[in-house]
PDB file of N, CA and C in Angstrom:
ATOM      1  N   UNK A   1      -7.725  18.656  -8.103  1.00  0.00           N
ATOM      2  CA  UNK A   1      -7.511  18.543  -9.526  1.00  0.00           C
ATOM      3  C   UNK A   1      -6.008  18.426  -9.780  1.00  0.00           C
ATOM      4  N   UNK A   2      -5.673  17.491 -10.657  1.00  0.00           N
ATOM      5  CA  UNK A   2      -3.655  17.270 -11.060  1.00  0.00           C
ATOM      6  C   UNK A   2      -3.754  18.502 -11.625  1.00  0.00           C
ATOM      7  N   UNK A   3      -2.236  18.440 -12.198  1.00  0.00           N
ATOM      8  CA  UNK A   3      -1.664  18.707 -12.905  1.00  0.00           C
ATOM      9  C   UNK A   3      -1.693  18.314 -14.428  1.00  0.00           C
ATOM     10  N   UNK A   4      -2.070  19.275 -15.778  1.00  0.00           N
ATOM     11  CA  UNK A   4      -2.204  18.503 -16.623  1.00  0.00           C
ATOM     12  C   UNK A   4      -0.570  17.975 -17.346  1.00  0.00           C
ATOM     13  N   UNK A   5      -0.724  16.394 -18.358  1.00  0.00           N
ATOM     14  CA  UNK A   5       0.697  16.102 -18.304  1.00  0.00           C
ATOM     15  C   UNK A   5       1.106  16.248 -19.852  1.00  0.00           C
ATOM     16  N   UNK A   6      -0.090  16.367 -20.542  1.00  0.00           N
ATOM     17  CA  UNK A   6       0.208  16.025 -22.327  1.00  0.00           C
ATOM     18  C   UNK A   6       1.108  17.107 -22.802  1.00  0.00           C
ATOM     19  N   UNK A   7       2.145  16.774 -23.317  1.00  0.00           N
ATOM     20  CA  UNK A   7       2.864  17.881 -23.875  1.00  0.00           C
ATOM     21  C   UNK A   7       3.915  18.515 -22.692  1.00  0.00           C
ATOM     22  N   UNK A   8       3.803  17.448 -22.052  1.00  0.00           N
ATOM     23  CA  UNK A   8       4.490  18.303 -20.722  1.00  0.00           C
ATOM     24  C   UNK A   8       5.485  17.233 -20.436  1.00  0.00           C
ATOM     25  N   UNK A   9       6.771  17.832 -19.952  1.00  0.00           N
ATOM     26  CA  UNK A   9       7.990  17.157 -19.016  1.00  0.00           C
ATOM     27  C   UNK A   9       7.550  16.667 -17.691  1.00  0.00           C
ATOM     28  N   UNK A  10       7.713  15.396 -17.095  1.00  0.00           N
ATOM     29  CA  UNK A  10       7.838  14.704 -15.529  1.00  0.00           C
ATOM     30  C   UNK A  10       9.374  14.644 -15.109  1.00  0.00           C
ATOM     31  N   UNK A  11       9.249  15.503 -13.740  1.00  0.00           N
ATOM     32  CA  UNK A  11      10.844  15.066 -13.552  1.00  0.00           C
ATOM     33  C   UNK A  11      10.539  14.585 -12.016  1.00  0.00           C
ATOM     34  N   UNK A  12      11.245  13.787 -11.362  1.00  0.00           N
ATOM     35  CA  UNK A  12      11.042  13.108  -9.834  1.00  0.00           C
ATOM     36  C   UNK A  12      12.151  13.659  -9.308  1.00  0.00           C
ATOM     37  N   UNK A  13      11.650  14.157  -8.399  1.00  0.00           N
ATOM     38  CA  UNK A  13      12.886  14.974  -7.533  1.00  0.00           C
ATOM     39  C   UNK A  13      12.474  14.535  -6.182  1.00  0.00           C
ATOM     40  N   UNK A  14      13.554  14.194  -5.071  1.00  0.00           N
ATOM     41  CA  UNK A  14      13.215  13.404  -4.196  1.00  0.00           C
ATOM     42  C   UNK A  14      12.218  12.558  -3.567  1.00  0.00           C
ATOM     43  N   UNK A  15      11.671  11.834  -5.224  1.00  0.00           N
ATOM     44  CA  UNK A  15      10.896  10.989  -4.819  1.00  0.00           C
ATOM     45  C   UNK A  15       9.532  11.690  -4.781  1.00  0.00           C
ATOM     46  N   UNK A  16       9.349  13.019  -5.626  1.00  0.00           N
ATOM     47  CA  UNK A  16       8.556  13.451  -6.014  1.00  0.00           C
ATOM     48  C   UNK A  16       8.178  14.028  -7.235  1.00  0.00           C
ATOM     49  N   UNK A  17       6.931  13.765  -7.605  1.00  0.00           N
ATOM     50  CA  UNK A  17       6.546  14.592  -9.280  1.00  0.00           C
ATOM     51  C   UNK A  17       6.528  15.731  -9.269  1.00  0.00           C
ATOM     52  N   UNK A  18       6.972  16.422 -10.380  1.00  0.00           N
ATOM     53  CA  UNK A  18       7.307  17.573 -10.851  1.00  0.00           C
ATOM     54  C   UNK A  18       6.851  17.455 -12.276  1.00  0.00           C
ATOM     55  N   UNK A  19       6.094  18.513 -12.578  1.00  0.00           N
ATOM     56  CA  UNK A  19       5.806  18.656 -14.406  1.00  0.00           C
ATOM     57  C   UNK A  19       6.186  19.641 -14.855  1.00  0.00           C
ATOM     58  N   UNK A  20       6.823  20.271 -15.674  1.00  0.00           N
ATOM     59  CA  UNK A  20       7.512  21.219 -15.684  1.00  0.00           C
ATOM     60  C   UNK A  20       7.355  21.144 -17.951  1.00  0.00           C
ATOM     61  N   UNK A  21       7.264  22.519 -18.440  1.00  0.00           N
ATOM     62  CA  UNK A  21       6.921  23.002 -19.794  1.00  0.00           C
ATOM     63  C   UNK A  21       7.707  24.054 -20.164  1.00  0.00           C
ATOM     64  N   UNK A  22       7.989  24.489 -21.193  1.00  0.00           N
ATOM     65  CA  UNK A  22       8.633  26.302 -21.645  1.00  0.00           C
ATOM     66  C   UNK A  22       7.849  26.444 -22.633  1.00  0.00           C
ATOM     67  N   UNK A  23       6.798  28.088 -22.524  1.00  0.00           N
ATOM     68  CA  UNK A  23       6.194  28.131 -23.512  1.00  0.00           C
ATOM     69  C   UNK A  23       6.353  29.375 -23.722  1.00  0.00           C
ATOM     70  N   UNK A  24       5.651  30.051 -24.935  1.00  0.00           N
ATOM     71  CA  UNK A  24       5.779  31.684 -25.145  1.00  0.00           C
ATOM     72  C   UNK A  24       4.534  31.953 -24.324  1.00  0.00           C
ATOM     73  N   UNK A  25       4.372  32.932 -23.889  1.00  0.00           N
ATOM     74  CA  UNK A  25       3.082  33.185 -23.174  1.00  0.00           C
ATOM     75  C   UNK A  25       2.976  34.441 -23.619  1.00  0.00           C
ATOM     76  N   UNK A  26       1.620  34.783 -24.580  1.00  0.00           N
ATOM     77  CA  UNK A  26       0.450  35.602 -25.219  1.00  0.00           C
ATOM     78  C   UNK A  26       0.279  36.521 -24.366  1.00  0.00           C
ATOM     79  N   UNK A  27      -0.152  36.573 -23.253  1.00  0.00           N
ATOM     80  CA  UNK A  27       0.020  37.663 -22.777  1.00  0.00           C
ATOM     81  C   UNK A  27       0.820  38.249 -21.974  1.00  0.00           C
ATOM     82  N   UNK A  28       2.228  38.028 -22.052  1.00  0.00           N
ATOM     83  CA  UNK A  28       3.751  38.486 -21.653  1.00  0.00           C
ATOM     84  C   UNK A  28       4.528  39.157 -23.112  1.00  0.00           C
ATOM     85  N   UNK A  29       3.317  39.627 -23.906  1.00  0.00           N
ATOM     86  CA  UNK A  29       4.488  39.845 -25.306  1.00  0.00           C
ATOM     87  C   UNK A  29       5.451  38.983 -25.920  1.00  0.00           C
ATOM     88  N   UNK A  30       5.223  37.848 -25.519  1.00  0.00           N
ATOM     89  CA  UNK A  30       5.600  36.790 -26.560  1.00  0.00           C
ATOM     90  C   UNK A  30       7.037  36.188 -25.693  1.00  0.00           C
ATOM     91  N   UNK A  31       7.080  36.806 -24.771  1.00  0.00           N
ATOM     92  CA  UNK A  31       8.259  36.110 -24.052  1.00  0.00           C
ATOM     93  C   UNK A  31       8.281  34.463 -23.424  1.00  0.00           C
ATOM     94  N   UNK A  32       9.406  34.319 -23.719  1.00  0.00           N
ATOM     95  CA  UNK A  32       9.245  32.987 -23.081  1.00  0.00           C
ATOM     96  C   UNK A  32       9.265  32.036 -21.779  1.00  0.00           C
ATOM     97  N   UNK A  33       8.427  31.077 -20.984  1.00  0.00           N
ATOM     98  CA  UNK A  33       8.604  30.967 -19.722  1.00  0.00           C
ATOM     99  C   UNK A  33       8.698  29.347 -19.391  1.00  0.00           C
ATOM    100  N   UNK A  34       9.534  29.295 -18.217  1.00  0.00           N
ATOM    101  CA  UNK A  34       9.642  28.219 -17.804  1.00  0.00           C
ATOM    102  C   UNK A  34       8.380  27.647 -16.552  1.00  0.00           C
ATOM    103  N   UNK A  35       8.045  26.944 -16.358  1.00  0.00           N
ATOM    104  CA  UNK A  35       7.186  26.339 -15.172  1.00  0.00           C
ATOM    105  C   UNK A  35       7.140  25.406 -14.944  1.00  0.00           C
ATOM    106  N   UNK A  36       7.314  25.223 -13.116  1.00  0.00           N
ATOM    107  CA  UNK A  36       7.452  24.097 -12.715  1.00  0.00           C
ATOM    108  C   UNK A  36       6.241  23.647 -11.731  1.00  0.00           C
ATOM    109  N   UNK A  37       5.638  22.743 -11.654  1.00  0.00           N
ATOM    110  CA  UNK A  37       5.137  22.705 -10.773  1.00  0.00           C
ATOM    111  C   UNK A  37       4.658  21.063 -10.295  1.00  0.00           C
ATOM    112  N   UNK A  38       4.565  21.063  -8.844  1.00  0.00           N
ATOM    113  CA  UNK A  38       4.230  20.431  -7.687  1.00  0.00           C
ATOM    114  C   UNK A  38       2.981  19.309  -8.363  1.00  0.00           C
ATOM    115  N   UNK A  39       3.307  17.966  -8.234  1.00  0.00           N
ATOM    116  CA  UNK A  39       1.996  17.316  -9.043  1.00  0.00           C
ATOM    117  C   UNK A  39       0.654  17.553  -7.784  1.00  0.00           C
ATOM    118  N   UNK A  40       1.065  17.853  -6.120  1.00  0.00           N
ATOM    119  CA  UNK A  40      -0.116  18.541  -5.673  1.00  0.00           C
ATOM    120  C   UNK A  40      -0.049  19.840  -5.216  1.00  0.00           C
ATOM    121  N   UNK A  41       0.501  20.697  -6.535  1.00  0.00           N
ATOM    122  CA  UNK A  41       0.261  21.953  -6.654  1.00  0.00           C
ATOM    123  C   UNK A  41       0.693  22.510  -5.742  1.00  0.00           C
ATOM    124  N   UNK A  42       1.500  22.550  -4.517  1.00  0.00           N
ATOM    125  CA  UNK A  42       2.024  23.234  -3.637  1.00  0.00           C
ATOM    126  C   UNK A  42       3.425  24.136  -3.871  1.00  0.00           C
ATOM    127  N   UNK A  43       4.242  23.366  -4.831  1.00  0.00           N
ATOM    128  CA  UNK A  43       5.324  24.471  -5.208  1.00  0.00           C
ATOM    129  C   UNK A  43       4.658  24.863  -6.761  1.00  0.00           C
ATOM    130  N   UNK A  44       4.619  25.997  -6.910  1.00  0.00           N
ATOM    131  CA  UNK A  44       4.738  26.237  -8.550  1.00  0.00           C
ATOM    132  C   UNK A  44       5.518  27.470  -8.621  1.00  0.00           C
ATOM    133  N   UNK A  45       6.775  27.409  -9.826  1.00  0.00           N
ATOM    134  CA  UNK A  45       7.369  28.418 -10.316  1.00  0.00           C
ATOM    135  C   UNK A  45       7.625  28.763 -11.533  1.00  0.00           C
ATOM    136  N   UNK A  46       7.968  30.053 -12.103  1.00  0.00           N
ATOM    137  CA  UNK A  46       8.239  30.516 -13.195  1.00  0.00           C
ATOM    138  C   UNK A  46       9.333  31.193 -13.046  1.00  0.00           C
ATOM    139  N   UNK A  47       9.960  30.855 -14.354  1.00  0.00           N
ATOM    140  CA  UNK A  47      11.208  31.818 -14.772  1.00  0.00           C
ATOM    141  C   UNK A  47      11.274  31.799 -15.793  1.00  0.00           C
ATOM    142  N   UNK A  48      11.635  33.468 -16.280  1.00  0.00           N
ATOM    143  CA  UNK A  48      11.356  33.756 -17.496  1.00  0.00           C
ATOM    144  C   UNK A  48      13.020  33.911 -18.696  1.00  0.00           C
ATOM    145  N   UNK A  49      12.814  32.922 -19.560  1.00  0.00           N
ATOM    146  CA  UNK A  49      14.138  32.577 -20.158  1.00  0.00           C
ATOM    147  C   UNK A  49      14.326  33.777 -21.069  1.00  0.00           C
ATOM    148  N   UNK A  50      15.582  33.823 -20.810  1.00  0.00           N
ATOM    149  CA  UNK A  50      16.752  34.639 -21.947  1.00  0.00           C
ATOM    150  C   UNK A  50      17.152  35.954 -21.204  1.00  0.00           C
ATOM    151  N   UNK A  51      17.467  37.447 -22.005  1.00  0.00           N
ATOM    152  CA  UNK A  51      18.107  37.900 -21.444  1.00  0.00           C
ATOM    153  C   UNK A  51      16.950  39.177 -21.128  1.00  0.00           C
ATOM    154  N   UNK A  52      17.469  39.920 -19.994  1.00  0.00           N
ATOM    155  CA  UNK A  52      17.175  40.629 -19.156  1.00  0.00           C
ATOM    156  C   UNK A  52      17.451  40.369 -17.717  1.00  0.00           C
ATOM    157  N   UNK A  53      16.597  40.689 -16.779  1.00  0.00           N
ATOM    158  CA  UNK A  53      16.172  40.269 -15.396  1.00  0.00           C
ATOM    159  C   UNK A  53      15.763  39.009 -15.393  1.00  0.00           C
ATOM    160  N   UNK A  54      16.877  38.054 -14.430  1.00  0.00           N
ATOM    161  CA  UNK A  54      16.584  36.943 -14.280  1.00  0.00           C
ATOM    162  C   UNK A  54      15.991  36.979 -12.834  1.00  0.00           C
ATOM    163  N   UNK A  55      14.403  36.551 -12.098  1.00  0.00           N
ATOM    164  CA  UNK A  55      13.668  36.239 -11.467  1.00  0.00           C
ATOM    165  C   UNK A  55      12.783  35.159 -11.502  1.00  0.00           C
ATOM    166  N   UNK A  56      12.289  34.621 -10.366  1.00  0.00           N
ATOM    167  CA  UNK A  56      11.622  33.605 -10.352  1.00  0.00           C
ATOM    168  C   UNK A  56      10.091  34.222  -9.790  1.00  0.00           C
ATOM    169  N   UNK A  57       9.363  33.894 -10.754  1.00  0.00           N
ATOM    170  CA  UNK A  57       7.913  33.804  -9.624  1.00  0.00           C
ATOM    171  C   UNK A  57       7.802  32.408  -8.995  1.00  0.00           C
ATOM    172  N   UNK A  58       7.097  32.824  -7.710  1.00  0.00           N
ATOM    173  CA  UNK A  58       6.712  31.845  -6.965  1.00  0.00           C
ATOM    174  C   UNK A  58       5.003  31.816  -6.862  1.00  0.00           C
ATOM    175  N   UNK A  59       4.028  31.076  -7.485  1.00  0.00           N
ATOM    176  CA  UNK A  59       3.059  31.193  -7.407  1.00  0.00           C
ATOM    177  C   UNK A  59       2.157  30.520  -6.640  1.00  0.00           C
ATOM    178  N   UNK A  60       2.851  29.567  -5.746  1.00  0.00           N
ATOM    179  CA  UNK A  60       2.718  28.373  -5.314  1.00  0.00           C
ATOM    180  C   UNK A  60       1.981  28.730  -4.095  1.00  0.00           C
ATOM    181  N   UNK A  61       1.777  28.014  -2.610  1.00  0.00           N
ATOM    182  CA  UNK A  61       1.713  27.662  -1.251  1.00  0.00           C
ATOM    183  C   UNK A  61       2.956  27.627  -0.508  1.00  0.00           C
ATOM    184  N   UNK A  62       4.106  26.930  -1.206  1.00  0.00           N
ATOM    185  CA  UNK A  62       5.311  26.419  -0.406  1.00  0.00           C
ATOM    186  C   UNK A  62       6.111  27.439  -1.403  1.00  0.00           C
ATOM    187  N   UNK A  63       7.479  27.904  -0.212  1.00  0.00           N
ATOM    188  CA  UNK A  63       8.494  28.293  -1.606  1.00  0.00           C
ATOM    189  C   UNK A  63      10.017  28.289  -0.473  1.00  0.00           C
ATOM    190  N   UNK A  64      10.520  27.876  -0.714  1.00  0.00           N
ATOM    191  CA  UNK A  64      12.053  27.279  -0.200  1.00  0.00           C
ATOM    192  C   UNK A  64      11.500  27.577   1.713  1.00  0.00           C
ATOM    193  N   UNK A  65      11.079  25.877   1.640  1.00  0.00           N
ATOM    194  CA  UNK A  65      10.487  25.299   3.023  1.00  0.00           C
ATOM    195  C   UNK A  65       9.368  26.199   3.678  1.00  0.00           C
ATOM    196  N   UNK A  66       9.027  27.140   3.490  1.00  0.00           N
ATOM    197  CA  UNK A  66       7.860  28.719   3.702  1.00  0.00           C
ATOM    198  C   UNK A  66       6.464  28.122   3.766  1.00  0.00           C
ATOM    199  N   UNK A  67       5.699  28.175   3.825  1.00  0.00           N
ATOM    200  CA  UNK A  67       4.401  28.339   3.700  1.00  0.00           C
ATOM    201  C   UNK A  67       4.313  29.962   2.803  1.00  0.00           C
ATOM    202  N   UNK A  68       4.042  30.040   1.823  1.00  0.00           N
ATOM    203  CA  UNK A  68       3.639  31.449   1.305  1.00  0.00           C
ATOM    204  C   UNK A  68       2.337  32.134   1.177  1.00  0.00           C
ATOM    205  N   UNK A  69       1.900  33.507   0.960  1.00  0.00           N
ATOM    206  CA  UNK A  69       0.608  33.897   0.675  1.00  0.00           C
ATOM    207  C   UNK A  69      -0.089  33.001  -0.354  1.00  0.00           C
ATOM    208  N   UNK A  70       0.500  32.490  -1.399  1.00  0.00           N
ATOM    209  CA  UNK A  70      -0.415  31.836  -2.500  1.00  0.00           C
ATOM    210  C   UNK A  70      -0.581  32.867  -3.434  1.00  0.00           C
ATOM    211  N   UNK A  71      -0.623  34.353  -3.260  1.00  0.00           N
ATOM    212  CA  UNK A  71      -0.287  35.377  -4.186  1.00  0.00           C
ATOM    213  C   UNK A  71       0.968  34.952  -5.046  1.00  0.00           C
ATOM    214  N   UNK A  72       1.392  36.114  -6.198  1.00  0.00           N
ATOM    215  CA  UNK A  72       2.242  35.866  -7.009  1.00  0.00           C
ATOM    216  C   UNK A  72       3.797  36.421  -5.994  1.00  0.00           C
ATOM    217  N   UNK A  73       4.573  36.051  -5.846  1.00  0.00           N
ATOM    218  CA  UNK A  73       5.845  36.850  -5.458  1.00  0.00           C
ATOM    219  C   UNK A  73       7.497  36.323  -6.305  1.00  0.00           C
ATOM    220  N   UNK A  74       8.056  37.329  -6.707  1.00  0.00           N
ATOM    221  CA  UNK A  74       9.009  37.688  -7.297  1.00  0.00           C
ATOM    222  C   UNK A  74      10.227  37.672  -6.488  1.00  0.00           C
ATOM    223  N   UNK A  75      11.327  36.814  -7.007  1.00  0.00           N
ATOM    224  CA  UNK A  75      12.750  36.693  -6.335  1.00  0.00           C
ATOM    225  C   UNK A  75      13.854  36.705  -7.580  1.00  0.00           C
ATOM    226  N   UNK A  76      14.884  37.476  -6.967  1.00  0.00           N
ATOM    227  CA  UNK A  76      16.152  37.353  -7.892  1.00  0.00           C
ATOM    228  C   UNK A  76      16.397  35.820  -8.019  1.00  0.00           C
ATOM    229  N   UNK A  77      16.975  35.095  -8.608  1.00  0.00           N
ATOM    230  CA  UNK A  77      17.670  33.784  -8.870  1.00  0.00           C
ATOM    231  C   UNK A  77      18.862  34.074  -8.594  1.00  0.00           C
ATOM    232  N   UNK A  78      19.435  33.560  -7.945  1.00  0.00           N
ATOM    233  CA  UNK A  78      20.795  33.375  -8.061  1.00  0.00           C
ATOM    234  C   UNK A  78      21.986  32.335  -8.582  1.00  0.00           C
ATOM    235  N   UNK A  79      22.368  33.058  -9.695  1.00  0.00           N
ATOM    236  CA  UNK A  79      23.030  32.363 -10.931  1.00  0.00           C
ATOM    237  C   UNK A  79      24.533  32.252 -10.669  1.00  0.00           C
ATOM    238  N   UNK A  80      24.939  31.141 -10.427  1.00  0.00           N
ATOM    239  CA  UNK A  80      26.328  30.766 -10.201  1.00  0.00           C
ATOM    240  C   UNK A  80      27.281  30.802 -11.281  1.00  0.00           C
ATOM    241  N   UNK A  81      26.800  30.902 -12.227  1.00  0.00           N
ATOM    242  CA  UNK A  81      27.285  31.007 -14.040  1.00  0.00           C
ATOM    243  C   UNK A  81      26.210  31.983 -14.426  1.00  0.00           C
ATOM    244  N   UNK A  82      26.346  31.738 -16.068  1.00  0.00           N
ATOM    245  CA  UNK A  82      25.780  33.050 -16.881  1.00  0.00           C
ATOM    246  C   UNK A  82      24.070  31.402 -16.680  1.00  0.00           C
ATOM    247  N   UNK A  83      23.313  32.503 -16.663  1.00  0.00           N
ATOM    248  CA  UNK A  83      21.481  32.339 -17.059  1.00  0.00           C
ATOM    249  C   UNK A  83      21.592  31.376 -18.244  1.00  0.00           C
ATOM    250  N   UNK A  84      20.484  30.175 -18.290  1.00  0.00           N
ATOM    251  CA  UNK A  84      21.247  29.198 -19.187  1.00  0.00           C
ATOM    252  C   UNK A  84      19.771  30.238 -20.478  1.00  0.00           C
ATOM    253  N   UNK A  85      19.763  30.153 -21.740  1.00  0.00           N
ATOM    254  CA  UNK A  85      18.792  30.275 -22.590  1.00  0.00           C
ATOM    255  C   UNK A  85      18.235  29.051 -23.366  1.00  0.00           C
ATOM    256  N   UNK A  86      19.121  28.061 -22.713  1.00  0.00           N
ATOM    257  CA  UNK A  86      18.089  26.812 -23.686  1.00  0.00           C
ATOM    258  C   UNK A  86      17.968  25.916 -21.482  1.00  0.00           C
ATOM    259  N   UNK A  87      16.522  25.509 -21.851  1.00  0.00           N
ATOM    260  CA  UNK A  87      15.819  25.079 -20.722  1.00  0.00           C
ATOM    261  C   UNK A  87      16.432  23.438 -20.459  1.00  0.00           C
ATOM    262  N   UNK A  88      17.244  23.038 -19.854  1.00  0.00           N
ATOM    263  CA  UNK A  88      17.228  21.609 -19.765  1.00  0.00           C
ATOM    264  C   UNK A  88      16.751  20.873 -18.521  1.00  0.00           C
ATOM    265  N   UNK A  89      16.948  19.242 -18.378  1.00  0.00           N
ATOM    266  CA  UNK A  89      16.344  19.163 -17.009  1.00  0.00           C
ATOM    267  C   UNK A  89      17.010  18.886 -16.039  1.00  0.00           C
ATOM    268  N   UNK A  90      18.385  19.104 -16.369  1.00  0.00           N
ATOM    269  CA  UNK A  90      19.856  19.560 -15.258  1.00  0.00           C
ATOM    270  C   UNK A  90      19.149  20.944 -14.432  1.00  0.00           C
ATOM    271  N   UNK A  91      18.851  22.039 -14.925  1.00  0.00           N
ATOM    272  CA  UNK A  91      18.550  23.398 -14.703  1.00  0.00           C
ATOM    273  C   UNK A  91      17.132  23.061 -14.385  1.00  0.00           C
ATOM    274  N   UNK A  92      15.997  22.685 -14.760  1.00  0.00           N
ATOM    275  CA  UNK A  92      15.101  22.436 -13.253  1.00  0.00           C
ATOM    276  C   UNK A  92      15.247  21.478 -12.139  1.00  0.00           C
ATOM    277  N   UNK A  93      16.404  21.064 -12.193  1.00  0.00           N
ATOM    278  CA  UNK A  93      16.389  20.021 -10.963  1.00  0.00           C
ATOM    279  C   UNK A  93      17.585  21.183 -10.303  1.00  0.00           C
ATOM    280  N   UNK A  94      18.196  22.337 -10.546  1.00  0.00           N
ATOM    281  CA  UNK A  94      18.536  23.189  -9.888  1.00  0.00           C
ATOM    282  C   UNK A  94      17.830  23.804  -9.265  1.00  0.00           C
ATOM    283  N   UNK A  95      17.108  24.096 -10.114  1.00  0.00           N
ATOM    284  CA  UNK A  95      16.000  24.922 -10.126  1.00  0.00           C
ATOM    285  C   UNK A  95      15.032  24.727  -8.576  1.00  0.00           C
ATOM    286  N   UNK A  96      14.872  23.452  -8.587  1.00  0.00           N
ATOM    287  CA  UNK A  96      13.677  23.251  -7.974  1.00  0.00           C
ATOM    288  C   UNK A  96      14.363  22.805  -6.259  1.00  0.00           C
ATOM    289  N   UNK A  97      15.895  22.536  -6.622  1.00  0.00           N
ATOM    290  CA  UNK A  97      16.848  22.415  -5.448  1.00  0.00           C
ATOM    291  C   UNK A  97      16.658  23.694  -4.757  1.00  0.00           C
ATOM    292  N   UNK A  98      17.053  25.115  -5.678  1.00  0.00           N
ATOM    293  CA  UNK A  98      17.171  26.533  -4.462  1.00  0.00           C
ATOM    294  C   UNK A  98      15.549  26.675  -4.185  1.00  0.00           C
ATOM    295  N   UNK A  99      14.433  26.221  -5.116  1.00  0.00           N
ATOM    296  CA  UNK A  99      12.962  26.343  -4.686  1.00  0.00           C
ATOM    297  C   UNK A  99      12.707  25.635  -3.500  1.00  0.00           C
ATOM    298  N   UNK A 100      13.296  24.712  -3.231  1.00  0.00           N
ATOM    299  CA  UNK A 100      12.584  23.806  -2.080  1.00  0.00           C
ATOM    300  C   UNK A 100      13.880  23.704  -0.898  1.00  0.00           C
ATOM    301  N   UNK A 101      15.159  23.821  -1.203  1.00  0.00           N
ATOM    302  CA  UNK A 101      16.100  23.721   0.060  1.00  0.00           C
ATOM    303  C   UNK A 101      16.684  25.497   0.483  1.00  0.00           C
ATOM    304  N   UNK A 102      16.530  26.428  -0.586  1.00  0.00           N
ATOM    305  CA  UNK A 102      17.478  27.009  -0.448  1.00  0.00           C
ATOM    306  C   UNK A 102      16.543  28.128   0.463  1.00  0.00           C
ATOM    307  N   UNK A 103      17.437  29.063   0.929  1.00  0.00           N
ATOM    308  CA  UNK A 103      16.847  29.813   2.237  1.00  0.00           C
ATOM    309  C   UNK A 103      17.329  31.374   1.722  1.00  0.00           C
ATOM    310  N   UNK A 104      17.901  31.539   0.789  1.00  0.00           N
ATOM    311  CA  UNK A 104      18.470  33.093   0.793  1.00  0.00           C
ATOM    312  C   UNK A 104      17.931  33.718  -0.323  1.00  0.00           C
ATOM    313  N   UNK A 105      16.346  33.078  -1.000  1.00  0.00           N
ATOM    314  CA  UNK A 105      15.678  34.099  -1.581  1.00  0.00           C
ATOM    315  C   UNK A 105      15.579  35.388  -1.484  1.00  0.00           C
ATOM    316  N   UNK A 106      16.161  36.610  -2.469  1.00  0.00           N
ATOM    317  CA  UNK A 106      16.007  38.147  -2.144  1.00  0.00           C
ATOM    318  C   UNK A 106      14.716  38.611  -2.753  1.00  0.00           C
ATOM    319  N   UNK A 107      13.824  39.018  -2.212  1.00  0.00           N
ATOM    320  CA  UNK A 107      12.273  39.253  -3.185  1.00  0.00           C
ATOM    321  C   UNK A 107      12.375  40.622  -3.838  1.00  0.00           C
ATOM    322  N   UNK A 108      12.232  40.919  -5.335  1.00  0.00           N
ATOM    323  CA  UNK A 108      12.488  41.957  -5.980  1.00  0.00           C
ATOM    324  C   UNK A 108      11.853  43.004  -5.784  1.00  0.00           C
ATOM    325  N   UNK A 109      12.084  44.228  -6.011  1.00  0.00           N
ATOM    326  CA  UNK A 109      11.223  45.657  -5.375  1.00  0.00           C
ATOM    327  C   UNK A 109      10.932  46.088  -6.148  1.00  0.00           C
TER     328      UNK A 109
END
């Protein structure tokens, strides 16, 4: 089964689809989230915008070159500047750079 696309961002990142949305999510207390995901579903992530704890879920199969459980798992981001609060698609094509190349994920406790 895809990925659904209506209402949703496509971004191609090395020659691959990516759909990626920011929505409030109902049952997070109204907070707001970013998601990216794999058009065959193998990477999917979340990060949750604005301020607090900046982390990424990884909900995916794959998560920076890994094979993962497919369970939910939680990583710090690591922010080279301040956490952006407006979502652009400069910042998921970062985004999806430390998701798929980067190797020094710290998983939160």
């Amino acid at each position: 089964m895809s990925v659904a696309k209506k209402g949703r961002r496509i971004l191609i990142y090395e020659e691959k689809e990516y759909i990626w949305w920011v929505r409030e999510e109902d049952d997070d207390c109204g907070k707001i989230w970013l998601t990216v995901v794999s058009s065959d579903k193998s990477l999917v992530v979340s990060y949750r915008v604005g301020e607090g704890d900046f982390f990424i879920v990884s909900k995916g199969k794959i998560f920076q070159g890994k094979e993962t459980s497919g369970k939910w798992e939680y990583y710090w981001y690591p922010f080279s500047a301040s956490p952006p609060m407006v979502i652009t698609p400069k910042f998921v094509r970062e985004l999806l750079a430390w998701a798929i190349h980067g190797r020094d994920a710290e998983k939160c406790q």
